[in-house]
N, C-alpha and C. Protein backbone atom coordinates (compact mmCIF):
# COMPACT_ATOMS: atom_id res chain seq x y z
N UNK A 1 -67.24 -5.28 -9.65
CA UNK A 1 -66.50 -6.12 -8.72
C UNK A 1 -67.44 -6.66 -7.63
N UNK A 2 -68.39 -5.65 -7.16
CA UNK A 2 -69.40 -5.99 -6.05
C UNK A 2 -70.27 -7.30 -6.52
N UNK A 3 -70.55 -7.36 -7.90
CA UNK A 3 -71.48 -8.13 -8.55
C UNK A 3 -70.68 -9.18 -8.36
N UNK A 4 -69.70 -9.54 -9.33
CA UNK A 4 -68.58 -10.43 -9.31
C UNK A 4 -68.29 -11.61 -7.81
N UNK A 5 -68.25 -10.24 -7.12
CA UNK A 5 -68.01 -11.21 -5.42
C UNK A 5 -69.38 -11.78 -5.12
N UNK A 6 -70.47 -11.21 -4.91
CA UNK A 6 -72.03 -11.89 -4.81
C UNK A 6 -72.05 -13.03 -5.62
N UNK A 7 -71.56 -12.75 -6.78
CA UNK A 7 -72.35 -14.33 -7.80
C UNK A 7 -71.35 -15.20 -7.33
N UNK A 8 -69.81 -15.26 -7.44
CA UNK A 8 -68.97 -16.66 -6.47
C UNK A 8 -69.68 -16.72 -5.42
N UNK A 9 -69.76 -15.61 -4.83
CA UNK A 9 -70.40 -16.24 -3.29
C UNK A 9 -71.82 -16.86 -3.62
N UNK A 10 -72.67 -16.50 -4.31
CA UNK A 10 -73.60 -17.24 -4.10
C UNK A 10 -73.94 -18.37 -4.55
N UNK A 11 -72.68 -18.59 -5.92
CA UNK A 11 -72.63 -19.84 -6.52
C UNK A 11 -71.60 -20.86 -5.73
N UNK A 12 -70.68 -20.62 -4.73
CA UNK A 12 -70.39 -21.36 -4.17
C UNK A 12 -71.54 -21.77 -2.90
N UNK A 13 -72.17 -21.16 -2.44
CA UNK A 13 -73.01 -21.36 -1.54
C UNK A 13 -73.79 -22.45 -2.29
N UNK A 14 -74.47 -22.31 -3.37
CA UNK A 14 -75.40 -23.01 -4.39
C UNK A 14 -74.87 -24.42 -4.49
N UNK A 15 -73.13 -24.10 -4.66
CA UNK A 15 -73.05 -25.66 -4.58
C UNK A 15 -72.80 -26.77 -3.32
N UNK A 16 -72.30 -26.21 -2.17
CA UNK A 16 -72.20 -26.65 -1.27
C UNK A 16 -73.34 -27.03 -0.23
N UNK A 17 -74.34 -25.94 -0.22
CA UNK A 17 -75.63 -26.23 1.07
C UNK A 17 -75.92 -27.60 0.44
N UNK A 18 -76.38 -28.00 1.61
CA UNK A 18 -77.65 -28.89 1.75
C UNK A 18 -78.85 -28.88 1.36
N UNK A 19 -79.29 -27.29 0.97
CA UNK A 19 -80.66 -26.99 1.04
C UNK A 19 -80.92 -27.18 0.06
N UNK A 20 -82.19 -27.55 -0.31
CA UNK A 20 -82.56 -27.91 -1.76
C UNK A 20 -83.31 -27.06 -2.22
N UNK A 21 -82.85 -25.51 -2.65
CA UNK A 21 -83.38 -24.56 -3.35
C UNK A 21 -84.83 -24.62 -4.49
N UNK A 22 -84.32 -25.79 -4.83
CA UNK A 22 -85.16 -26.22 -6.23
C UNK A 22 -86.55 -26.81 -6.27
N UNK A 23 -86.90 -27.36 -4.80
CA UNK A 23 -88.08 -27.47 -4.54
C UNK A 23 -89.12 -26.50 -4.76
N UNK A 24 -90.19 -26.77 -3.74
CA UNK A 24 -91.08 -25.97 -3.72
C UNK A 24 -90.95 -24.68 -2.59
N UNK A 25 -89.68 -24.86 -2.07
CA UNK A 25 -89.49 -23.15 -1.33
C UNK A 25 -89.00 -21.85 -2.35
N UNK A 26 -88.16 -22.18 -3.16
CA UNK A 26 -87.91 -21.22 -3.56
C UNK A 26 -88.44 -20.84 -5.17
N UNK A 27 -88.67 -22.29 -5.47
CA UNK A 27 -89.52 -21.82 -7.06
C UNK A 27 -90.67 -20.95 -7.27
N UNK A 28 -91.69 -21.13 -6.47
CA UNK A 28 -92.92 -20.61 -6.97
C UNK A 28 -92.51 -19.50 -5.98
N UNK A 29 -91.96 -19.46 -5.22
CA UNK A 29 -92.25 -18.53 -3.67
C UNK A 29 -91.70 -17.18 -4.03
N UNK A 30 -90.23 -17.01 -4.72
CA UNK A 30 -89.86 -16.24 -5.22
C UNK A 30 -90.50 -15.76 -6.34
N UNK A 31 -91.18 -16.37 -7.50
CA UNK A 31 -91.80 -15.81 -8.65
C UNK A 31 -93.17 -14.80 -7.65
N UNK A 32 -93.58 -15.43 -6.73
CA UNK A 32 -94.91 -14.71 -6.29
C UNK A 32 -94.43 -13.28 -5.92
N UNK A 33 -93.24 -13.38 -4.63
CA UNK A 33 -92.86 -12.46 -4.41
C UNK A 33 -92.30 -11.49 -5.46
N UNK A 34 -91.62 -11.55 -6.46
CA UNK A 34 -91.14 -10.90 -7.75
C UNK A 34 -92.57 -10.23 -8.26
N UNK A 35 -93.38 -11.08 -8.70
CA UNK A 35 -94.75 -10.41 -9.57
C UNK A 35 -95.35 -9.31 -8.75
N UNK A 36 -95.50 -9.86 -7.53
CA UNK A 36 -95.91 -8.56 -6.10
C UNK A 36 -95.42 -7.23 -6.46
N UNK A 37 -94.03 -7.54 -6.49
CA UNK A 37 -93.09 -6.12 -5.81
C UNK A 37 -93.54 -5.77 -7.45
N UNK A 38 -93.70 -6.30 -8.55
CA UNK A 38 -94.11 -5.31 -9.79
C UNK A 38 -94.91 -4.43 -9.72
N UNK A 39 -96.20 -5.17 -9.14
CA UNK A 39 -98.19 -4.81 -9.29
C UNK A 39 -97.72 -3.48 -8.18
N UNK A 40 -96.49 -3.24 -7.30
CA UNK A 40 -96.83 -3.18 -6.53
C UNK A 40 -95.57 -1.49 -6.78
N UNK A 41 -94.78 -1.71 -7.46
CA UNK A 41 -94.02 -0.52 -7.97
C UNK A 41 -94.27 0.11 -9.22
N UNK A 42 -95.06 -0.88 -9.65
CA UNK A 42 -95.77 0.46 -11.04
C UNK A 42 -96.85 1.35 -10.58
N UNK A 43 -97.70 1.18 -9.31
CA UNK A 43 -98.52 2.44 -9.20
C UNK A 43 -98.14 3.88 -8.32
N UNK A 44 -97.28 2.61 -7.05
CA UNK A 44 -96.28 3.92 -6.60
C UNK A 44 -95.62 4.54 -6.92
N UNK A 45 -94.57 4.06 -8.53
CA UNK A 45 -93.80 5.01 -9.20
C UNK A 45 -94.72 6.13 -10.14
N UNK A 46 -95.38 5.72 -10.33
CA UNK A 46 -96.40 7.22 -10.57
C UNK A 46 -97.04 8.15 -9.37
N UNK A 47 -97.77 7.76 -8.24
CA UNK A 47 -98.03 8.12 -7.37
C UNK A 47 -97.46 9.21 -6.80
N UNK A 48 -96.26 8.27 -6.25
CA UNK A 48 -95.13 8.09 -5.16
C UNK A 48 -93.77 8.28 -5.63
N UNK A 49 -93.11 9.60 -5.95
CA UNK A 49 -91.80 9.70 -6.46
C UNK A 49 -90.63 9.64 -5.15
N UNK A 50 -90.44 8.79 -4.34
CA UNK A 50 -89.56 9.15 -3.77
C UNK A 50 -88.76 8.21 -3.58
N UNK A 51 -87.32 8.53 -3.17
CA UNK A 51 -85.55 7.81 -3.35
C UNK A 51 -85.79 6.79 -2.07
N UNK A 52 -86.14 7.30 -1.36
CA UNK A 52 -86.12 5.75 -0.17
C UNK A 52 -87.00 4.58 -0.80
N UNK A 53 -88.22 5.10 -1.16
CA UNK A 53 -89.25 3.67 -2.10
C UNK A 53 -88.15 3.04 -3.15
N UNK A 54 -87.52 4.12 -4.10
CA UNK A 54 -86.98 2.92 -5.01
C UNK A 54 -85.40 2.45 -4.57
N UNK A 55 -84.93 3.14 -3.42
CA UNK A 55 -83.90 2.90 -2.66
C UNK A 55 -84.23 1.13 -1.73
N UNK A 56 -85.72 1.30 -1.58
CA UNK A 56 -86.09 -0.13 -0.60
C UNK A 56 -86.50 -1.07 -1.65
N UNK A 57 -87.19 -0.84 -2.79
CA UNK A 57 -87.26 -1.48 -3.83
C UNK A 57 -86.26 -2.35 -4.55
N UNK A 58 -84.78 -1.55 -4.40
CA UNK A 58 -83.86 -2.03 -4.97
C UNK A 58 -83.37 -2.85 -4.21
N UNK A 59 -83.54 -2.66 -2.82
CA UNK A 59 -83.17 -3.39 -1.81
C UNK A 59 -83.75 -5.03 -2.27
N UNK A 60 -84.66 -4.98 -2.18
CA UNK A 60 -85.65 -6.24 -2.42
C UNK A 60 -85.44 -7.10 -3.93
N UNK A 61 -85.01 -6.21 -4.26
CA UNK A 61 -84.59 -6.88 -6.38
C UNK A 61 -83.29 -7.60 -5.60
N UNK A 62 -82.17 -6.80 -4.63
CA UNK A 62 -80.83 -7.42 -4.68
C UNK A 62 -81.03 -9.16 -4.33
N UNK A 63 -82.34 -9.09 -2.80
CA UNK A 63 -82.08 -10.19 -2.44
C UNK A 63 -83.00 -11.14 -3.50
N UNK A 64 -84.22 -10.76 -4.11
CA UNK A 64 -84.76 -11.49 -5.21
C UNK A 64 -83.88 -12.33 -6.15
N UNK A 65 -83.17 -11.09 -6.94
CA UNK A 65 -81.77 -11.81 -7.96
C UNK A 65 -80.87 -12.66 -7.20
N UNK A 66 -80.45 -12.13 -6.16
CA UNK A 66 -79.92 -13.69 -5.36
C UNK A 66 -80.14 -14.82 -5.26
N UNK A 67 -81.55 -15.22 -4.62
CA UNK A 67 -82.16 -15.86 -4.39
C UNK A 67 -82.47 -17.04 -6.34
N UNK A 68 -82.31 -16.29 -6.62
CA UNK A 68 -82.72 -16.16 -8.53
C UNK A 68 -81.46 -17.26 -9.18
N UNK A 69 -80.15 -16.34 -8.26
CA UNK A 69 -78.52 -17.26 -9.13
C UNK A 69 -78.61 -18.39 -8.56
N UNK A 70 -79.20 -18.62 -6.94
CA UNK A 70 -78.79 -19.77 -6.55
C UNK A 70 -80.09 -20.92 -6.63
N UNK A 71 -80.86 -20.50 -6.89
CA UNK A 71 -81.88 -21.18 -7.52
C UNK A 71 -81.73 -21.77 -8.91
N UNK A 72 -80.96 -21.03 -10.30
CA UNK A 72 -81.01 -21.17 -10.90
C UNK A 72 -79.73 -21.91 -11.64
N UNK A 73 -78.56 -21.65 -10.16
CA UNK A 73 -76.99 -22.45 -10.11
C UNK A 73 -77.42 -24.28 -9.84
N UNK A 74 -78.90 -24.53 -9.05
CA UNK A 74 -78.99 -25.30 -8.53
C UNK A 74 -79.76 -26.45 -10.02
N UNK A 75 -80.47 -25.36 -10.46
CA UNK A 75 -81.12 -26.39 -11.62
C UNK A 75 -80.29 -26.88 -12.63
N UNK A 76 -78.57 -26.01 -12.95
CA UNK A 76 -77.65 -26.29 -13.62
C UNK A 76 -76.97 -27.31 -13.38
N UNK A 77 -76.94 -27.51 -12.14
CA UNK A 77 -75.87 -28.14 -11.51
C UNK A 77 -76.46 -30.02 -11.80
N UNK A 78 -77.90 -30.09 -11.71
CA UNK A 78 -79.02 -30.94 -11.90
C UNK A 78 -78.07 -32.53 -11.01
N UNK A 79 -77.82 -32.22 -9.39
CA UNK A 79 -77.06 -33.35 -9.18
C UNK A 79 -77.85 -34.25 -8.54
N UNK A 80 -77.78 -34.85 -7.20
CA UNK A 80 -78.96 -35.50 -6.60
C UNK A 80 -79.61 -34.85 -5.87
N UNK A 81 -79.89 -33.27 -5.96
CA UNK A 81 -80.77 -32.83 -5.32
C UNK A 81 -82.12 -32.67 -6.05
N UNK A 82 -82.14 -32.35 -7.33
CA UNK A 82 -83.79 -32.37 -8.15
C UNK A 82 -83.34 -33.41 -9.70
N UNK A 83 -84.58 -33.15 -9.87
CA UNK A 83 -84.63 -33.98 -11.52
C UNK A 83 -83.88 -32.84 -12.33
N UNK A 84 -84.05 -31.51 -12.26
CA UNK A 84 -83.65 -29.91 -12.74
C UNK A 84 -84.43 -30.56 -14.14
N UNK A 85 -84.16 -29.00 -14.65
CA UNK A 85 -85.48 -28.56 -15.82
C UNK A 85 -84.51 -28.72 -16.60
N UNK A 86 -83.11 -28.99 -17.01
CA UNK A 86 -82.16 -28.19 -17.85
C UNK A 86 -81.66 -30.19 -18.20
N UNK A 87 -81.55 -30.18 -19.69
CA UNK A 87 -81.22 -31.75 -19.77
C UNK A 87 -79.55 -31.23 -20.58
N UNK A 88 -78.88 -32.50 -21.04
CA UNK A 88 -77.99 -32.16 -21.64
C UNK A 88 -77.78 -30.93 -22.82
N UNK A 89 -78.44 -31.22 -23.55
CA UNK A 89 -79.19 -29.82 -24.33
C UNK A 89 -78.91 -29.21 -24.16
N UNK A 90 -79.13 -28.53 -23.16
CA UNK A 90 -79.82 -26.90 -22.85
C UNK A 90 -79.09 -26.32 -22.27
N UNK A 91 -77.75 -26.42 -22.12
CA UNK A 91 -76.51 -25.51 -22.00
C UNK A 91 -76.92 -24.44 -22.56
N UNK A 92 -77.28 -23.61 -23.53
CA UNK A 92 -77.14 -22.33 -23.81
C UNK A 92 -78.99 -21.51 -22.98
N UNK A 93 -79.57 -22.09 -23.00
CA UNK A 93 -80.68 -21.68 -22.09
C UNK A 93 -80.29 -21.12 -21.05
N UNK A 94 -79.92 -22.21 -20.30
CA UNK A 94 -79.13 -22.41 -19.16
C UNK A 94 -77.91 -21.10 -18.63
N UNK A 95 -77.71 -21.35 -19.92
CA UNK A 95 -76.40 -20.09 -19.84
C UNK A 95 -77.17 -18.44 -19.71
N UNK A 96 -77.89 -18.27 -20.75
CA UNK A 96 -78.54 -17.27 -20.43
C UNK A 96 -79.54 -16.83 -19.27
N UNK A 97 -80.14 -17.91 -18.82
CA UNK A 97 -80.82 -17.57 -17.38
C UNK A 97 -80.12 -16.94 -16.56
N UNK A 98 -78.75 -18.05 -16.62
CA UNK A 98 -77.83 -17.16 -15.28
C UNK A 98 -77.22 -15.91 -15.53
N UNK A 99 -76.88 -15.80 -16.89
CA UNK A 99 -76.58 -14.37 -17.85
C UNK A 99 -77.69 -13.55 -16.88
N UNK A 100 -79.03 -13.48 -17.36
CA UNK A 100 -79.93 -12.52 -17.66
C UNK A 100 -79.74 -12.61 -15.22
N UNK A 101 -79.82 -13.35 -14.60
CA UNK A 101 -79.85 -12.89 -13.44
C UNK A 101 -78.75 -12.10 -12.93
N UNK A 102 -77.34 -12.24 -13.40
CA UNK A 102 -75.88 -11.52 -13.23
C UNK A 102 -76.11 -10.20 -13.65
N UNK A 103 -77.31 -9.76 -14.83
CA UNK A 103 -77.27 -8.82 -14.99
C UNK A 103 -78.66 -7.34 -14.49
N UNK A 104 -79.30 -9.00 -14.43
CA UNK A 104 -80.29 -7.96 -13.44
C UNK A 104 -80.08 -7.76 -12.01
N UNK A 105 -79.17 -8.75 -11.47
CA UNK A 105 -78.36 -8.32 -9.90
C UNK A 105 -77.55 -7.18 -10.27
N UNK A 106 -76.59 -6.96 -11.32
CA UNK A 106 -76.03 -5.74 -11.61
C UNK A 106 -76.16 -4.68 -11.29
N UNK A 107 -77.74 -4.53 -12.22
CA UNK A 107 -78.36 -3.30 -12.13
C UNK A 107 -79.11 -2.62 -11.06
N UNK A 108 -79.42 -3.53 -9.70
CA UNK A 108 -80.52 -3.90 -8.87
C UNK A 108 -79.39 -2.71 -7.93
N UNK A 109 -77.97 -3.51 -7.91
CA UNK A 109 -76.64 -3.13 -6.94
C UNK A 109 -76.18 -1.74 -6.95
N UNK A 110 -76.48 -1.59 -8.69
CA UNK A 110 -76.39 -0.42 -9.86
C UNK A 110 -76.93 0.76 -8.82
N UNK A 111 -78.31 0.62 -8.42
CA UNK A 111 -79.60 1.75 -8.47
C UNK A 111 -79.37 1.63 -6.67
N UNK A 112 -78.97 0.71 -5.91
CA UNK A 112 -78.52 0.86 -4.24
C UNK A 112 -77.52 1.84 -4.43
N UNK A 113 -76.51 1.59 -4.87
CA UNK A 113 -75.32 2.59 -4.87
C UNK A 113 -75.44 3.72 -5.11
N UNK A 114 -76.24 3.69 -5.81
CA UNK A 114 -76.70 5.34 -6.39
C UNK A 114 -77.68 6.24 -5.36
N UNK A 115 -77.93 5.21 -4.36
CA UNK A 115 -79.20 5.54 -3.32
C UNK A 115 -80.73 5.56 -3.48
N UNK A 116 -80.93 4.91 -4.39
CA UNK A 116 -82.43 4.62 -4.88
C UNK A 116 -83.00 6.06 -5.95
N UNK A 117 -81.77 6.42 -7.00
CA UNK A 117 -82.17 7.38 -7.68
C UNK A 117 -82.85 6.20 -9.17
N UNK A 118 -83.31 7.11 -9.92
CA UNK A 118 -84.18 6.01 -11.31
C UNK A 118 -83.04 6.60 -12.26
């Protein structure tokens, strides 16, 4: 249900702002930040076993995958804010991107609730 309320909310947000997600703020900016927090939780999860790291970790996936639906609500939507990557076609691409982010916000919400257990 928690998931459920985030993705309307963030897909209504997606369609209404002004902001043009699809540029160059949130495309590359978010992938950098995403690849980081990887390089950057595979040595501490060996290291470093502890519930607040993957408790703050998860923290950072929630707002990532966010950032992810409405980025990726915005390239669907393909109105006069970008050229978007997604042409008539590619409805089922399309579909699964936002699939695969609904479900990695899921799991992100999944591992907060639980208090940052693995």
């Amino acid at each position: 249900v928690l998931t459920m309320a985030m993705f309307l909310g963030l897909t209504i947000y997606a369609c209404t702002t002004k902001t043009d997600f699809t540029g160059s703020f949130c495309g590359m900016h978010i992938v950098v930040i995403h690849i980081t927090l990887i390089i950057f939780m595979i040595p501490l999860c060996f290291i470093l076993h502890d519930r607040i790291m993957h408790l703050i970790f998860a923290y950072i996936g929630v707002a990532i995958f966010s950032f992810y639906i409405i980025y990726d609500t915005q390239l669907i939507m393909n109105g006069d804010r970008t050229d978007g990557d997604f042409d008539m076609d590619d409805h089922i691409l399309a579909a699964v991107i936002l699939y695969l982010d609904i479900i990695n916000l899921f799991l992100k919400i999944l591992q907060v609730l639980k208090g940052g257990e693995e």
